[in-house]
N, C-alpha and C. Protein backbone atom coordinates (compact mmCIF):
# COMPACT_ATOMS: atom_id res chain seq x y z
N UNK A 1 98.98 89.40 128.07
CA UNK A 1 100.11 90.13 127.47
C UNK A 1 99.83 90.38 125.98
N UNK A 2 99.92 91.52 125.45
CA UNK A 2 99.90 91.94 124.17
C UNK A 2 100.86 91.68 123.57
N UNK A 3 100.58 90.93 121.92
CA UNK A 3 101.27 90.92 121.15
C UNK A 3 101.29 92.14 120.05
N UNK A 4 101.43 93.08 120.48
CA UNK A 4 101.53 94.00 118.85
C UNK A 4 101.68 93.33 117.85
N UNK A 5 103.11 93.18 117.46
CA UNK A 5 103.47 93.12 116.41
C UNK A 5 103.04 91.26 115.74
N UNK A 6 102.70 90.53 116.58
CA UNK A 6 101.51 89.62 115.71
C UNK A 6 100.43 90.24 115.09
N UNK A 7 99.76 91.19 116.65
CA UNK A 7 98.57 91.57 116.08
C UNK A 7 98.49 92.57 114.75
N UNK A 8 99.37 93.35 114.35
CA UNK A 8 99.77 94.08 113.62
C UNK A 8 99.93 93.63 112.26
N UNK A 9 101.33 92.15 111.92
CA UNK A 9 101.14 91.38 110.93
C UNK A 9 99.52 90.97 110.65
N UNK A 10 98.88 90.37 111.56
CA UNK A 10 97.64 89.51 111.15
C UNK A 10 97.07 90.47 110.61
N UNK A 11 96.33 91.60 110.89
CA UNK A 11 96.06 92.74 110.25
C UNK A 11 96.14 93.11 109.38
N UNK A 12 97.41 93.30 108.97
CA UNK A 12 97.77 93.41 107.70
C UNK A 12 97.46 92.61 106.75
N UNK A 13 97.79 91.62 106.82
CA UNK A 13 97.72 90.40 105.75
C UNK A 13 96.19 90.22 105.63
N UNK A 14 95.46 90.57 106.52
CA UNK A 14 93.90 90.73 105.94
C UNK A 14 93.87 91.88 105.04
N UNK A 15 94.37 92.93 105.27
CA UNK A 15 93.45 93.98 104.42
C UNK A 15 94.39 93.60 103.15
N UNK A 16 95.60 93.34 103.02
CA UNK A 16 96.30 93.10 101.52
C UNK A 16 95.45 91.83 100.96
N UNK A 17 95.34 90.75 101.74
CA UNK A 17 94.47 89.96 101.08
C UNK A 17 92.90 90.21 100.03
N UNK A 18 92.43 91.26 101.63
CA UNK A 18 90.68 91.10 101.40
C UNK A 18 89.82 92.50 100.64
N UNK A 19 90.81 93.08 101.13
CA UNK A 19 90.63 94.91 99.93
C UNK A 19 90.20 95.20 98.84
N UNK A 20 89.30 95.47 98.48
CA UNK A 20 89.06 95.49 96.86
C UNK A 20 90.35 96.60 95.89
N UNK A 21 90.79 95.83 94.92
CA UNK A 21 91.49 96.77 94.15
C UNK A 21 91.65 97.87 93.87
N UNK A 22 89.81 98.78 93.86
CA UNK A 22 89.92 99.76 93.41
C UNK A 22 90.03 100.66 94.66
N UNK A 23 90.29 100.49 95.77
CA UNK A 23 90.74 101.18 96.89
C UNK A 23 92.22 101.71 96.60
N UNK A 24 92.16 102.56 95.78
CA UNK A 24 93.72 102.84 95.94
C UNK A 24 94.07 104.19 96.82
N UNK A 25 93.08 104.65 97.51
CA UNK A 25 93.62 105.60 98.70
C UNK A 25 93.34 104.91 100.04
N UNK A 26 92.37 104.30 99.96
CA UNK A 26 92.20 103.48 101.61
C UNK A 26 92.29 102.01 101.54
N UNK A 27 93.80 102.05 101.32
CA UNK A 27 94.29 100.84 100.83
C UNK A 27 95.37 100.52 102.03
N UNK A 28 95.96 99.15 102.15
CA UNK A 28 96.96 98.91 103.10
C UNK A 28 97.94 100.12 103.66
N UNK A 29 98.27 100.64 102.02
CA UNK A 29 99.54 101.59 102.52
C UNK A 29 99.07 103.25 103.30
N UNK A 30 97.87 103.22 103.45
CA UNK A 30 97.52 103.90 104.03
C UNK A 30 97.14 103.83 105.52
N UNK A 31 96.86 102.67 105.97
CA UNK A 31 96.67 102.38 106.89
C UNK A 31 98.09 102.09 107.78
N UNK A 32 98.93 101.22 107.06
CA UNK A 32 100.20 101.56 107.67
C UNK A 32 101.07 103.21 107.76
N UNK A 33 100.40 103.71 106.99
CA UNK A 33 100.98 105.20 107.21
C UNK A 33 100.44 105.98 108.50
N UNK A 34 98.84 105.83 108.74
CA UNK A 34 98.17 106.10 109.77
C UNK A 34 98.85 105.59 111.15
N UNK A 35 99.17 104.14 110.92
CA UNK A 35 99.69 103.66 112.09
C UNK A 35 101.16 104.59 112.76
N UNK A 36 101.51 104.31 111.49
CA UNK A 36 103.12 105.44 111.85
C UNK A 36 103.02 106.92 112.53
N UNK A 37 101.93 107.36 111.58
CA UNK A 37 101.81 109.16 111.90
C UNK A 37 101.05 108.74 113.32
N UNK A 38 100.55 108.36 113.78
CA UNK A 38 99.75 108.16 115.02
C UNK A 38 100.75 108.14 115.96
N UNK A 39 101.38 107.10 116.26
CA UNK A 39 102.78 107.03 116.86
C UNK A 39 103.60 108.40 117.30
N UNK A 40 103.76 109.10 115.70
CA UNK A 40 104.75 109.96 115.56
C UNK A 40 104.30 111.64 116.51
N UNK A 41 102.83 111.76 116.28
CA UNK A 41 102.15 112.54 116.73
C UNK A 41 101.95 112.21 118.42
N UNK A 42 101.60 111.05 119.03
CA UNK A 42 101.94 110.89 120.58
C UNK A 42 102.82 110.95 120.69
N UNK A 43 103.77 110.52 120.99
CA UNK A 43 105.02 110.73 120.83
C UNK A 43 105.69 112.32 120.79
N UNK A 44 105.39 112.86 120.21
CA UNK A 44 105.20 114.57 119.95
C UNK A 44 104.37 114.98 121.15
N UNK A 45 103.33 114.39 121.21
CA UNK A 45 102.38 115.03 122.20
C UNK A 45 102.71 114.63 123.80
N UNK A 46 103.66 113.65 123.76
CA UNK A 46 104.19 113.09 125.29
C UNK A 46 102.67 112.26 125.83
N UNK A 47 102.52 111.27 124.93
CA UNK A 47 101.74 110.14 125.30
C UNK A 47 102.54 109.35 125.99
N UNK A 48 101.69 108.71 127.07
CA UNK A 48 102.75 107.23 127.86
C UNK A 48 102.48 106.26 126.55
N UNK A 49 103.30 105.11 127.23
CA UNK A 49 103.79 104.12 126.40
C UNK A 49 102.19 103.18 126.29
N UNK A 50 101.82 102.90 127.34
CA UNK A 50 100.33 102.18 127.02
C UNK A 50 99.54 102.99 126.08
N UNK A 51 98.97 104.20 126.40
CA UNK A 51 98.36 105.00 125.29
C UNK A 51 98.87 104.84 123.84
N UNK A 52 99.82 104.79 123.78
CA UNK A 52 100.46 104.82 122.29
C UNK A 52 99.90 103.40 121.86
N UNK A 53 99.86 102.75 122.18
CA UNK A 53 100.07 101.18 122.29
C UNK A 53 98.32 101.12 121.46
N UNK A 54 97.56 101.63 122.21
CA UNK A 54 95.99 101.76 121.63
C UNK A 54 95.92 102.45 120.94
N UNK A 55 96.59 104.00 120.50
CA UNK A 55 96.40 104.42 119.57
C UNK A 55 96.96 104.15 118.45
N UNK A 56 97.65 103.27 118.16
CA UNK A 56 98.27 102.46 117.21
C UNK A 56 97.30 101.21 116.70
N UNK A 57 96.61 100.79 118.02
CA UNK A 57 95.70 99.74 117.74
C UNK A 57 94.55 100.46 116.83
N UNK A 58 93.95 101.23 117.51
CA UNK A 58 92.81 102.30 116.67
C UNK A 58 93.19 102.53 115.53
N UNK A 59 94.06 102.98 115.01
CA UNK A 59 95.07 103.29 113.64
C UNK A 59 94.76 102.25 112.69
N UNK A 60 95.45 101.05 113.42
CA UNK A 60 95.30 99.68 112.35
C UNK A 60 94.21 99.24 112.38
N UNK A 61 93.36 99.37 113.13
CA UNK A 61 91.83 99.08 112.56
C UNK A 61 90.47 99.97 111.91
N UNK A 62 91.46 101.47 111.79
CA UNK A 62 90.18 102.80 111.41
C UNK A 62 89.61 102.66 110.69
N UNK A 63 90.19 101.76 109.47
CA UNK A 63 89.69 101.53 107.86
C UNK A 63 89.25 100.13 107.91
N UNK A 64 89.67 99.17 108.96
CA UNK A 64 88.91 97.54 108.31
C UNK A 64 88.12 97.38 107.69
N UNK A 65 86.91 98.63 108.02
CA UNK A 65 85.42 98.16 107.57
C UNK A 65 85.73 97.86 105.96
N UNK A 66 86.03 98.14 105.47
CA UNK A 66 86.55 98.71 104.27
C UNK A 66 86.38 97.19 103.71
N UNK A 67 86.96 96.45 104.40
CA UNK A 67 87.35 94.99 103.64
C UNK A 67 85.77 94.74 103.39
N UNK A 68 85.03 95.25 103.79
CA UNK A 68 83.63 94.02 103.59
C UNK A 68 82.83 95.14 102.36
N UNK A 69 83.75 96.12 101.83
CA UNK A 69 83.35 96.74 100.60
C UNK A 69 82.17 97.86 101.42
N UNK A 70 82.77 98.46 102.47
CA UNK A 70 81.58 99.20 103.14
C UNK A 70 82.43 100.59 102.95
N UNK A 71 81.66 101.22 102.39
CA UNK A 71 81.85 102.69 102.09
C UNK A 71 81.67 104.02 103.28
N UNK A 72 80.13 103.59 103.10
CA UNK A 72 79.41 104.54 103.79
C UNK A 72 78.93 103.91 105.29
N UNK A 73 79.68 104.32 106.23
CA UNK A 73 79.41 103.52 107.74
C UNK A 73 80.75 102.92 107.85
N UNK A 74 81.93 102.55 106.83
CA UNK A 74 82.87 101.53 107.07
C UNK A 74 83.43 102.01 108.76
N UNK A 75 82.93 102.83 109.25
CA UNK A 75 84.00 102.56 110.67
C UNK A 75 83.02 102.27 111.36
N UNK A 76 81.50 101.93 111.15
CA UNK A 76 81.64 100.44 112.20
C UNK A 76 81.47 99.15 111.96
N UNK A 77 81.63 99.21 110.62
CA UNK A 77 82.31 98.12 110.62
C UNK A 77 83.26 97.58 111.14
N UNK A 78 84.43 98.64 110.68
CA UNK A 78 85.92 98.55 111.35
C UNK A 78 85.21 98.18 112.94
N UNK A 79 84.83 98.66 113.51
CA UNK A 79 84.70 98.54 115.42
C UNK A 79 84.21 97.04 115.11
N UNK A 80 83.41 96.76 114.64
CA UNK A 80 83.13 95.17 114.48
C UNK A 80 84.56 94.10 114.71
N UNK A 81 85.00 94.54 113.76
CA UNK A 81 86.64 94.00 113.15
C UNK A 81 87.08 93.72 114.51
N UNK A 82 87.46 94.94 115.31
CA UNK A 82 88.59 94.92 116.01
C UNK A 82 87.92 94.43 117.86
N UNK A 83 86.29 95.23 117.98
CA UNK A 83 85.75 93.92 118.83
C UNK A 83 85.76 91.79 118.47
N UNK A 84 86.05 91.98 117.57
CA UNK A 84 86.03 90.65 116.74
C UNK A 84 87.69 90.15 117.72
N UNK A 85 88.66 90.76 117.16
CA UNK A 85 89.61 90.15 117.27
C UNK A 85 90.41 90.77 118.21
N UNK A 86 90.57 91.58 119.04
CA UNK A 86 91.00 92.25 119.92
C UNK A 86 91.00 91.28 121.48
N UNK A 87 90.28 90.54 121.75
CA UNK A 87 90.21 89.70 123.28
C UNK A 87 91.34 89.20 122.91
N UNK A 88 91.37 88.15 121.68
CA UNK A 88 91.98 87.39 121.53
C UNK A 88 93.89 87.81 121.79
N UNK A 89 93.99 88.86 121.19
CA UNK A 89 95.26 89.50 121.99
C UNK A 89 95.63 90.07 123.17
N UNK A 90 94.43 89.99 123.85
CA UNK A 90 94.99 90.57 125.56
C UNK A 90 94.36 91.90 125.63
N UNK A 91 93.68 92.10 124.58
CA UNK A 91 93.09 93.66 125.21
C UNK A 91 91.88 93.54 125.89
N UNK A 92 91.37 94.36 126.59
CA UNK A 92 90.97 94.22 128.01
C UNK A 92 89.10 94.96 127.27
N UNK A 93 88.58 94.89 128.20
CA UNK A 93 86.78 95.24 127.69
C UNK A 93 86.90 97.01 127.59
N UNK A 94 88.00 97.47 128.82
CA UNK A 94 87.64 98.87 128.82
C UNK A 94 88.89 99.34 127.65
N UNK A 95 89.88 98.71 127.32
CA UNK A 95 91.00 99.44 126.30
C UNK A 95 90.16 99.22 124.66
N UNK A 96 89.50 98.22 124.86
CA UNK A 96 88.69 98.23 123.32
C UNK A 96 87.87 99.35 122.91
N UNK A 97 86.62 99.78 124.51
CA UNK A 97 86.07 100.78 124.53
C UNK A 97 87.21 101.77 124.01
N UNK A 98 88.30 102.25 124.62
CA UNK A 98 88.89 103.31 124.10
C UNK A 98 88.97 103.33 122.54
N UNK A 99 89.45 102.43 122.42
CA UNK A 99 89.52 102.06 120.74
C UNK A 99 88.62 102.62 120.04
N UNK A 100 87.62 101.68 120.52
CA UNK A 100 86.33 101.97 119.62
C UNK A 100 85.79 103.79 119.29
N UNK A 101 85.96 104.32 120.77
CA UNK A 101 85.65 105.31 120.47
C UNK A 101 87.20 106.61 119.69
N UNK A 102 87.36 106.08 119.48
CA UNK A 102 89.29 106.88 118.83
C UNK A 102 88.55 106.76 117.02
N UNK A 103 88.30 105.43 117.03
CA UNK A 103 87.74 105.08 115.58
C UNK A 103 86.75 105.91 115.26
N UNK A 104 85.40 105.96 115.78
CA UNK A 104 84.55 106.85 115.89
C UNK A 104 84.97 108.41 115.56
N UNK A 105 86.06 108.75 115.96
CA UNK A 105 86.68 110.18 116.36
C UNK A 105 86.85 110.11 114.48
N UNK A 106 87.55 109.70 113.85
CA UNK A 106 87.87 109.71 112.93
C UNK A 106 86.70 109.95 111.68
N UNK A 107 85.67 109.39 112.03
CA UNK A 107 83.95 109.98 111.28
C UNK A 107 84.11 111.32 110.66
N UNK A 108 83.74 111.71 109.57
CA UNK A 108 83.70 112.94 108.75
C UNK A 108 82.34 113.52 109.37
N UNK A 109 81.92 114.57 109.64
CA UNK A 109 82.91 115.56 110.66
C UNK A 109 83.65 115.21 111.68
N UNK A 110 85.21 115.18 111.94
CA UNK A 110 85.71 114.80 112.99
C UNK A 110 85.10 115.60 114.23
N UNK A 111 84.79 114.66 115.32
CA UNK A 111 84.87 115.57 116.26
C UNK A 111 84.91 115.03 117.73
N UNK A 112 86.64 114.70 117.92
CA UNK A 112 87.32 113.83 119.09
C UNK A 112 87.17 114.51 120.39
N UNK A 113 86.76 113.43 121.47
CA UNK A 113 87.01 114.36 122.75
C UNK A 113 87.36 114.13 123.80
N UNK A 114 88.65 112.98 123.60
CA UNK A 114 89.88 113.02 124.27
C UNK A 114 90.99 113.63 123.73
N UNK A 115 92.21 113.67 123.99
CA UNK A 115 93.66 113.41 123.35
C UNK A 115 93.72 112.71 122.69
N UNK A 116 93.48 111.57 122.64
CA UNK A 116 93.61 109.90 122.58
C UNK A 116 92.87 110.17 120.90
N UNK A 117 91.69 110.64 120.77
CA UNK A 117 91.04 110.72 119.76
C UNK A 117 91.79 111.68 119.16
N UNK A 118 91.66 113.00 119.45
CA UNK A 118 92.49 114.10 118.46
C UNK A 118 93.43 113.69 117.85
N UNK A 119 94.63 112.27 118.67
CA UNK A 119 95.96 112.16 117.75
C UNK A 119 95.16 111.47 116.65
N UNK A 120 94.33 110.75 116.95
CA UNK A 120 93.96 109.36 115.71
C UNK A 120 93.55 110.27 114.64
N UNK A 121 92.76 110.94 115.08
CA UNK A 121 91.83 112.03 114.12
C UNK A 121 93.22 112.98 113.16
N UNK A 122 93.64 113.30 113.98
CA UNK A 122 94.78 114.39 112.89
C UNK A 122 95.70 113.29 112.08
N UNK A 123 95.79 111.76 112.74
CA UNK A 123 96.75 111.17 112.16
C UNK A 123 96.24 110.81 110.98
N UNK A 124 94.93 110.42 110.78
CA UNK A 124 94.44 110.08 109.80
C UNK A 124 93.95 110.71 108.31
N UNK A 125 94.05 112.13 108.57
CA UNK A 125 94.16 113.56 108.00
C UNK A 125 95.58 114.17 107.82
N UNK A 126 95.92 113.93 108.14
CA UNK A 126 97.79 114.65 108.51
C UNK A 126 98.32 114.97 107.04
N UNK A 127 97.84 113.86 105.88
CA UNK A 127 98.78 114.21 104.11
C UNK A 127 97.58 115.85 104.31
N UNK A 128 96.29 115.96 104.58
CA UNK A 128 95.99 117.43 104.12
C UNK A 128 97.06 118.48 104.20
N UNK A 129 98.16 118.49 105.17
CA UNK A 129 99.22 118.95 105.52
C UNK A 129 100.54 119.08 104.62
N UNK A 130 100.56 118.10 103.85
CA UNK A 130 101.74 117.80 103.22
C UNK A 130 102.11 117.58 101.72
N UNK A 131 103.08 117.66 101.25
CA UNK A 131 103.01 117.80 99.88
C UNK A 131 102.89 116.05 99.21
N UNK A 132 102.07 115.41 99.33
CA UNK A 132 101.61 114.24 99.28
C UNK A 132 99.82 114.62 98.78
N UNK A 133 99.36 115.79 99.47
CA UNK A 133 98.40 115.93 98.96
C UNK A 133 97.20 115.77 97.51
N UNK A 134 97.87 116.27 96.85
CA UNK A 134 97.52 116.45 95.30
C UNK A 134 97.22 115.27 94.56
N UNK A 135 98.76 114.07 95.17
CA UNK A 135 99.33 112.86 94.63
C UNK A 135 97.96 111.95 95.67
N UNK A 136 97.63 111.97 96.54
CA UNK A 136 96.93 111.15 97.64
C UNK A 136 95.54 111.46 97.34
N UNK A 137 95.16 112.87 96.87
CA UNK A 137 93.89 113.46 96.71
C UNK A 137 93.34 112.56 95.54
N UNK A 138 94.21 112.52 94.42
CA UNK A 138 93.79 112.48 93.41
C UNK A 138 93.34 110.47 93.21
N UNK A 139 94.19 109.82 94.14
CA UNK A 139 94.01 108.65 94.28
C UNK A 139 92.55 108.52 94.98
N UNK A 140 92.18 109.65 95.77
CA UNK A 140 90.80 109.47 96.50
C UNK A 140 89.35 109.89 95.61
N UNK A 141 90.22 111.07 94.63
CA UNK A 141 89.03 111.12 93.56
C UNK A 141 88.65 109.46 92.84
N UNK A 142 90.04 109.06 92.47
CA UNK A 142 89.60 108.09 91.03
C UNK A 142 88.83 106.69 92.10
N UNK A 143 89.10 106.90 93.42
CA UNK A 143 88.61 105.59 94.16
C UNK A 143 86.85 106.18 94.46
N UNK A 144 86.63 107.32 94.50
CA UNK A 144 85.56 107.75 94.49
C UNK A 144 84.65 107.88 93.35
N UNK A 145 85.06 107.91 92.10
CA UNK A 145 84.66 107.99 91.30
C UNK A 145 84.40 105.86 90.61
N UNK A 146 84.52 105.28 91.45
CA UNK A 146 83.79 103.81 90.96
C UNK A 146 82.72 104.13 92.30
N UNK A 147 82.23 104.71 92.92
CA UNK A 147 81.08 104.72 93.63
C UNK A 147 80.11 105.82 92.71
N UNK A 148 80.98 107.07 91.99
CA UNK A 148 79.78 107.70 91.60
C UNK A 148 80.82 107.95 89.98
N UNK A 149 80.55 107.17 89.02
CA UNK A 149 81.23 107.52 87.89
C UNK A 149 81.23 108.71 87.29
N UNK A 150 80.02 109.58 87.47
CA UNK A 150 80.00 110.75 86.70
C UNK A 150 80.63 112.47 87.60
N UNK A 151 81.36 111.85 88.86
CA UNK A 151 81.88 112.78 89.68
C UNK A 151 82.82 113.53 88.55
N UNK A 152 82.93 114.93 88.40
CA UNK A 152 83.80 115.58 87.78
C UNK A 152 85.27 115.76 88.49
N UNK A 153 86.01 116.20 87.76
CA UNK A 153 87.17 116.74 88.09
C UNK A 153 87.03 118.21 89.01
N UNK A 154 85.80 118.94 88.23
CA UNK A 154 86.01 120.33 88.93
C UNK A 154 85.35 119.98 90.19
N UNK A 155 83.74 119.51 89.84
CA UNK A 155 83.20 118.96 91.56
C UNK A 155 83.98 118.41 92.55
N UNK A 156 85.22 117.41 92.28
CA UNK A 156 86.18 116.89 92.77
C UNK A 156 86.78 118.32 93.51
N UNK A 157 87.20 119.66 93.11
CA UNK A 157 87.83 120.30 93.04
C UNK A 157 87.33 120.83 94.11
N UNK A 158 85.96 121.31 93.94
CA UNK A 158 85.27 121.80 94.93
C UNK A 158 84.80 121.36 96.51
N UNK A 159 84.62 119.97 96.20
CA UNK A 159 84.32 119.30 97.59
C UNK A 159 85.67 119.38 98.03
N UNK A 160 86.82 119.76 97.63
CA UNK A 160 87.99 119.94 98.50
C UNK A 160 88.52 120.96 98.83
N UNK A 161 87.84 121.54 98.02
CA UNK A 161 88.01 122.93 98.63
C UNK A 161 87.12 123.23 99.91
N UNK A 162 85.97 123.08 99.72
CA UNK A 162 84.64 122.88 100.90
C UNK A 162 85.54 122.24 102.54
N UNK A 163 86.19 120.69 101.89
CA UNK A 163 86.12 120.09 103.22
C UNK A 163 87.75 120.90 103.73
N UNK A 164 88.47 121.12 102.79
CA UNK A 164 89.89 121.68 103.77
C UNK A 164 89.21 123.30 104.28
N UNK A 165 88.68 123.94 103.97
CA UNK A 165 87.98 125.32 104.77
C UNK A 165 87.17 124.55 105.97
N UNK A 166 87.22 123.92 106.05
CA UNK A 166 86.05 123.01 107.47
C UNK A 166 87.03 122.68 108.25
N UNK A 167 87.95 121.98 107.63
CA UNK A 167 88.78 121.05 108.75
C UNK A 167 89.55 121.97 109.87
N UNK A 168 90.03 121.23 110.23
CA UNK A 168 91.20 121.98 111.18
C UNK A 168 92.05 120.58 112.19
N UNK A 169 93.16 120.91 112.58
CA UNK A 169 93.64 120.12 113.44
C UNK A 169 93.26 120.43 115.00
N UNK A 170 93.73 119.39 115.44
CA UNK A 170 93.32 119.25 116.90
C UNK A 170 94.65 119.17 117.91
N UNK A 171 95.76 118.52 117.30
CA UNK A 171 96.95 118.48 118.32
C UNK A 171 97.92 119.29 118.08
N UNK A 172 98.56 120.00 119.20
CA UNK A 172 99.41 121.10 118.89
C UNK A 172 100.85 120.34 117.67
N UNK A 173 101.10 119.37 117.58
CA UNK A 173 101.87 119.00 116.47
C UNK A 173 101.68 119.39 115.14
N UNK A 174 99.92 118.82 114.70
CA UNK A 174 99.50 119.26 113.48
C UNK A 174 99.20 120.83 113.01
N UNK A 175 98.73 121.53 114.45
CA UNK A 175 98.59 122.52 113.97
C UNK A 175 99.87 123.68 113.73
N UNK A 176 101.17 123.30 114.86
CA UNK A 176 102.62 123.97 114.30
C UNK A 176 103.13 123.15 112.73
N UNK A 177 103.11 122.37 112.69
CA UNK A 177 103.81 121.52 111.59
C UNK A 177 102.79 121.16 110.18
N UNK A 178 101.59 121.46 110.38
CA UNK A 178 100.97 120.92 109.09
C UNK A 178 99.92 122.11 108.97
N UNK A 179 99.28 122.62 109.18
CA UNK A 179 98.29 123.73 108.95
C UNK A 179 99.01 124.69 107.67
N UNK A 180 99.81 125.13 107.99
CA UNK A 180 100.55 126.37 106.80
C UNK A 180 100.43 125.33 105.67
N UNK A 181 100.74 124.37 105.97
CA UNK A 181 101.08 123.40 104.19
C UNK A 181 99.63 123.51 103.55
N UNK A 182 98.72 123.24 104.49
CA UNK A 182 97.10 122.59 104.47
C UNK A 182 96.57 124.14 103.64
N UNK A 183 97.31 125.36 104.06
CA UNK A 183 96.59 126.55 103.72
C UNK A 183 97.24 126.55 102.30
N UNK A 184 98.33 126.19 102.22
CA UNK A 184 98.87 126.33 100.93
C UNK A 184 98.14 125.39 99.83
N UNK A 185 97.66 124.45 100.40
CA UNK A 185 97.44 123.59 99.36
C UNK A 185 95.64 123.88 99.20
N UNK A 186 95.16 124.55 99.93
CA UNK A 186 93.63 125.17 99.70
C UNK A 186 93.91 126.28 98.88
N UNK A 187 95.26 127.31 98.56
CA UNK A 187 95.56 128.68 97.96
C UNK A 187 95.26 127.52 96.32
N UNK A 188 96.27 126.04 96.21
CA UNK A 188 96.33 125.89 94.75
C UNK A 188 95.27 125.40 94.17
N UNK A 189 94.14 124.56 95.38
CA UNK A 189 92.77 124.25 94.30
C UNK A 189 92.42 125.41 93.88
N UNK A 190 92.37 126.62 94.98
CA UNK A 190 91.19 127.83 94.20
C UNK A 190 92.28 128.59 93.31
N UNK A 191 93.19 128.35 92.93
CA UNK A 191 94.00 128.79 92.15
C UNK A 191 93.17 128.01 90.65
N UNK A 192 92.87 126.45 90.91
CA UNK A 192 92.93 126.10 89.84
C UNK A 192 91.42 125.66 89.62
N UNK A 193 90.60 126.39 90.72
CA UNK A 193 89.19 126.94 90.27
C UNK A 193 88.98 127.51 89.49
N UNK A 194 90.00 128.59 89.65
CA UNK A 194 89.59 129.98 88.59
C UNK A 194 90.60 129.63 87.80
N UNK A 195 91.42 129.18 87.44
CA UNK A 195 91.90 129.02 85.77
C UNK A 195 91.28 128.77 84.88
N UNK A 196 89.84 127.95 84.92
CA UNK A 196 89.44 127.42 84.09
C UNK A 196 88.62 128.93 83.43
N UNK A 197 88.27 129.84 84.32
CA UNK A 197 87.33 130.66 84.07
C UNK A 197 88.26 131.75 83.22
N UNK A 198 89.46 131.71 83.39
CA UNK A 198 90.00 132.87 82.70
C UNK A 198 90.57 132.27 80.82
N UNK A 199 90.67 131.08 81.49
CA UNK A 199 90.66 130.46 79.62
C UNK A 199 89.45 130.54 79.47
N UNK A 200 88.48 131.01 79.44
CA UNK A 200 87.14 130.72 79.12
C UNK A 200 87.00 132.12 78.21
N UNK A 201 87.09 132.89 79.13
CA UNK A 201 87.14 134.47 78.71
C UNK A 201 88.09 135.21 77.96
N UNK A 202 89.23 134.53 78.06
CA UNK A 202 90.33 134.97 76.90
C UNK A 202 90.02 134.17 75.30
């Protein structure tokens, strides 16, 4: 029998514990946000109640890797994590497999190929959508910028411009409810691409 909501606390209280500070976008409160939008999106999508149940699990473990200061690869780490501690709550050899591969789904380039994956994948992307963006982005520059200190503001500008023209959603939720925001908020970087160029010239 599954305990969620143990397994859920214990979870937590690791990554608030074990997180390095300067994570301030793939930090606890992000991961509990993932957990939520994941939910909110099956749920939308008319997931059964077991499915939800794993994709919530996948959610709270997408980022673990994270705790062991792993950047580049952190999701398998994370699969480490949650093969680690997952028996121990009742999940079964083949619901971990699901897991594992939902986590996977979430890898930059996304590219999920169940349901099961698409919600995790859009859930974990979903602020590109929302006016949280700018405020969330900018927390991902300054956490990016202690891996490469001399990252600019405008390069910043650009790799986001690059990756929101790439992305796209996958579940009919994200793409009625969050795409228009996502286009809007690609109109204000290249808005504020070219500002710099017209103070330049005036």
């Amino acid at each position: 029998m599954k305990n969620w909501n143990l397994l859920y606390n214990n979870v937590m209280d690791c990554l608030k514990a074990r997180l390095s500070p300067f994570l301030i976008y793939h930090d606890w409160k992000h991961t509990q946000h993932v957990v939520k939008m994941a939910e909110h999106i099956a749920l939308q999508e008319q997931i059964n109640e077991d499915d939800i149940l794993l994709i919530k699990t996948a959610a709270l473990f997408h980022d673990g890797g994270f705790i062991n200061n792993r950047s580049e690869g952190h999701e398998e780490e994370s699969i480490r994590f949650a093969k680690k501690k997952l028996p121990a709550f009742g999940y079964t050899k083949k619901e971990i497999e699901i897991i594992v591969e939902m986590i996977r789904a979430t890898i930059i380039p996304q590219k999920p190929k169940t349901k099961l994956e698409c919600i995790l994948a859009d859930a974990d992307l979903e602020y590109l959508g929302t006016d949280d963006f700018a405020r969330l982005g900018n927390n991902l520059y300054l956490e990016l910028k202690h891996y490469n200190p001399n990252l600019s503001a405008e390069e910043w500008n650009e790799m986001q411009i690059n990756f929101l023209q790439s992305h796209f959603y996958h579940t009919a939720f994200c793409i009625q409810n969050r795409a228009a925001v996502k286009e809007k908020n690609l109109k204000g970087l290249l808005q504020q691409q070219k500002s710099p160029l017209r103070q330049k010239s005036s």
